[in-house]
C-alpha atoms as a PDB file:
ATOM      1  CA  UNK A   1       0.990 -29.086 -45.606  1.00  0.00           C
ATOM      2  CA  UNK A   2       2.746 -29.164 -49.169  1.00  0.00           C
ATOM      3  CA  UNK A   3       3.221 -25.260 -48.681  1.00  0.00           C
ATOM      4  CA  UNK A   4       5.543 -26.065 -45.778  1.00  0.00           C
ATOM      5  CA  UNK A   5       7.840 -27.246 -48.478  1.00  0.00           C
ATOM      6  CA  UNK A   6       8.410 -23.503 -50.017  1.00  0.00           C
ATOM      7  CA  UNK A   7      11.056 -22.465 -47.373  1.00  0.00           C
ATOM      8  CA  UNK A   8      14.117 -23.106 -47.665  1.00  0.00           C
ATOM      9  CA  UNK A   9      16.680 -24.327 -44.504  1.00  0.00           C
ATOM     10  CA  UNK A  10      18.073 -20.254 -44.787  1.00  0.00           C
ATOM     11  CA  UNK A  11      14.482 -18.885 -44.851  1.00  0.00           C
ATOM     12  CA  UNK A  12      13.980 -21.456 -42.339  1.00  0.00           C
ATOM     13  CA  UNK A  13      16.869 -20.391 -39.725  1.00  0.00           C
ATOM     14  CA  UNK A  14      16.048 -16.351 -40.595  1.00  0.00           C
ATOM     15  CA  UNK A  15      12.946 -17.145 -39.626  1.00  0.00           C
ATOM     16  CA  UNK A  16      13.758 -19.129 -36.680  1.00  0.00           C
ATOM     17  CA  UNK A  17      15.841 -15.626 -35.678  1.00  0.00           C
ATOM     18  CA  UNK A  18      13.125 -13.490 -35.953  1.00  0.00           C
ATOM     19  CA  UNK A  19      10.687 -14.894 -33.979  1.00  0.00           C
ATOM     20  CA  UNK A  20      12.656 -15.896 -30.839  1.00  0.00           C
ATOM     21  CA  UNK A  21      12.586 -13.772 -28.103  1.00  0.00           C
ATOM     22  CA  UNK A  22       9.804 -12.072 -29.554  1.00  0.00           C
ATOM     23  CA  UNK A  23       6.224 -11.886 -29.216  1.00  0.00           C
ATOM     24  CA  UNK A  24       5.230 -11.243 -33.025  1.00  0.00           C
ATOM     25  CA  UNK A  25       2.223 -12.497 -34.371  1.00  0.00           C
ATOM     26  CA  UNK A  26       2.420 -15.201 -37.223  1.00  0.00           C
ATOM     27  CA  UNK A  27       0.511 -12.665 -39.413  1.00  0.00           C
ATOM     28  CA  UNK A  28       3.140 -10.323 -38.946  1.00  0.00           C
ATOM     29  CA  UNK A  29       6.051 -13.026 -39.203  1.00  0.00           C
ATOM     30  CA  UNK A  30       4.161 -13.944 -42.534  1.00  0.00           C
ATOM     31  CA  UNK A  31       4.024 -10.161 -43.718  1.00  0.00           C
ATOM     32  CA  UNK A  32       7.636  -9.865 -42.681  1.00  0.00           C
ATOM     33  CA  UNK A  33       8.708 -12.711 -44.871  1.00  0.00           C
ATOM     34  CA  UNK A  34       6.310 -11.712 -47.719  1.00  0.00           C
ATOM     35  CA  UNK A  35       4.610 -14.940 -47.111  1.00  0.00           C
ATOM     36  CA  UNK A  36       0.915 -13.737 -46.871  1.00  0.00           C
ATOM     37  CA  UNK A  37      -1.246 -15.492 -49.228  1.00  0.00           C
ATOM     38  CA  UNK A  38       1.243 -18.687 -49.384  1.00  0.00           C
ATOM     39  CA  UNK A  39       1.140 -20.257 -46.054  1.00  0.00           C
ATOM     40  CA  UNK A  40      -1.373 -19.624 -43.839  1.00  0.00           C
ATOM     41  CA  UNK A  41      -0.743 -18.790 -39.587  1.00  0.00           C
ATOM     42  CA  UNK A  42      -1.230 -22.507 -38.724  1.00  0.00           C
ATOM     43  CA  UNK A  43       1.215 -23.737 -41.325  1.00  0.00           C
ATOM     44  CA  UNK A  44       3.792 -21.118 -39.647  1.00  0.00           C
ATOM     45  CA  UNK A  45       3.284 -21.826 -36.540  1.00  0.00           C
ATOM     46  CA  UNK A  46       3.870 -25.508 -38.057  1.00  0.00           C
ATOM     47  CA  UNK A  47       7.572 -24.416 -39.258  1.00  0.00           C
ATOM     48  CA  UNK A  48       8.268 -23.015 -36.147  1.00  0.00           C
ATOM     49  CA  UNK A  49       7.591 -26.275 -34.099  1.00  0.00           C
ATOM     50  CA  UNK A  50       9.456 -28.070 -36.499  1.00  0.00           C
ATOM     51  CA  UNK A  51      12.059 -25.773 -36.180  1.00  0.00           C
ATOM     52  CA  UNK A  52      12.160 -26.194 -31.710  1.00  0.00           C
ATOM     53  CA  UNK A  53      10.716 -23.064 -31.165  1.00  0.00           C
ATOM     54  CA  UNK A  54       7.176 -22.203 -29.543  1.00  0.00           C
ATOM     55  CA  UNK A  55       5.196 -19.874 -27.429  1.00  0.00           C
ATOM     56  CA  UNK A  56       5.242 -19.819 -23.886  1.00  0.00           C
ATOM     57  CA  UNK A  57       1.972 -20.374 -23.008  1.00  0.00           C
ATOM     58  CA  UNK A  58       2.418 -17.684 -19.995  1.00  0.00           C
ATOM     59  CA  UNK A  59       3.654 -14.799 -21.859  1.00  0.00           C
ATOM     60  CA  UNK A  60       3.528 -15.573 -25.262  1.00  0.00           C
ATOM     61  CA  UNK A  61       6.847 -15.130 -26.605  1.00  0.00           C
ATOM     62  CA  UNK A  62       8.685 -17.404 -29.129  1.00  0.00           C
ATOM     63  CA  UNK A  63      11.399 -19.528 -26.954  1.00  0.00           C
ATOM     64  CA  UNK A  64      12.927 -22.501 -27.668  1.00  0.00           C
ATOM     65  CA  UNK A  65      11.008 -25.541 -26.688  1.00  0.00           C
ATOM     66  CA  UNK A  66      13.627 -26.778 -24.621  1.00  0.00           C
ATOM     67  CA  UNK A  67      13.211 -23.653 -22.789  1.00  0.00           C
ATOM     68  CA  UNK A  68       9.732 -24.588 -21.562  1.00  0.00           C
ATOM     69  CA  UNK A  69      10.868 -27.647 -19.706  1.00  0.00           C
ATOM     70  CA  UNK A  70      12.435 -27.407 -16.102  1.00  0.00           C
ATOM     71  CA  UNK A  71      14.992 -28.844 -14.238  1.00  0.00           C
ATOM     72  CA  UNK A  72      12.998 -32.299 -13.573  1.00  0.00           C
ATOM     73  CA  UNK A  73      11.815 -32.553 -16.791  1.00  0.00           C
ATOM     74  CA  UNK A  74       8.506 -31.163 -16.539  1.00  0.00           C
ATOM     75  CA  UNK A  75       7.048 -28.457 -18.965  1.00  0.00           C
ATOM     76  CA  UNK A  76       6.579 -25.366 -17.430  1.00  0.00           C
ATOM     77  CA  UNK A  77       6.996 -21.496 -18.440  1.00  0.00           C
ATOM     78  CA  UNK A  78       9.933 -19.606 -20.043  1.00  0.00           C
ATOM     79  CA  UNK A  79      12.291 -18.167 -17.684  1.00  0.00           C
ATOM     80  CA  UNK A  80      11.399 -15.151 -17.690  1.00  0.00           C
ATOM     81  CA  UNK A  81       8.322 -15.825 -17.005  1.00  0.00           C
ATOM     82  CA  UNK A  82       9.350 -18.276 -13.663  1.00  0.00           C
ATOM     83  CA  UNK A  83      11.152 -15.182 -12.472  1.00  0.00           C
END
């Protein structure tokens, strides 16, 4: 958990901008960022929640968790994915 501390906000919001939308791997979001070896996938996926953004359990994809909850307040899928 101390690693978490290592990024900073900018690294933080890049981060945040490369994932949404996407389906990348935390391995390859941690090769990307030349963070392999320093955090490990957990911790990333860590940053990432912190951040507002997760997978939709559906597809996959990074979204923002606000994304995943519908109109009555309920978690659900990503958009796309209630399509």
């Amino acid at each position: 958990m101390g690693n978490l501390k290592i990024l900073t906000d900018t690294q933080r919001e890049d981060l945040v901008m490369e994932a949404e939308g996407t389906a990348q791997t935390e391995s390859k979001l941690l090769e990307r960022f030349g963070l392999s070896g320093e955090i490990s996938e957990d911790e990333m996926t860590e940053i990432l929640l912190d951040e507002g953004v997760e997978r939709c359990p559906e597809c996959e994809w990074w979204v923002y968790s606000w994304e995943l909850v519908d109109e009555d307040g309920n978690e659900t899928v990503c958009e796309n994915c209630r399509l």
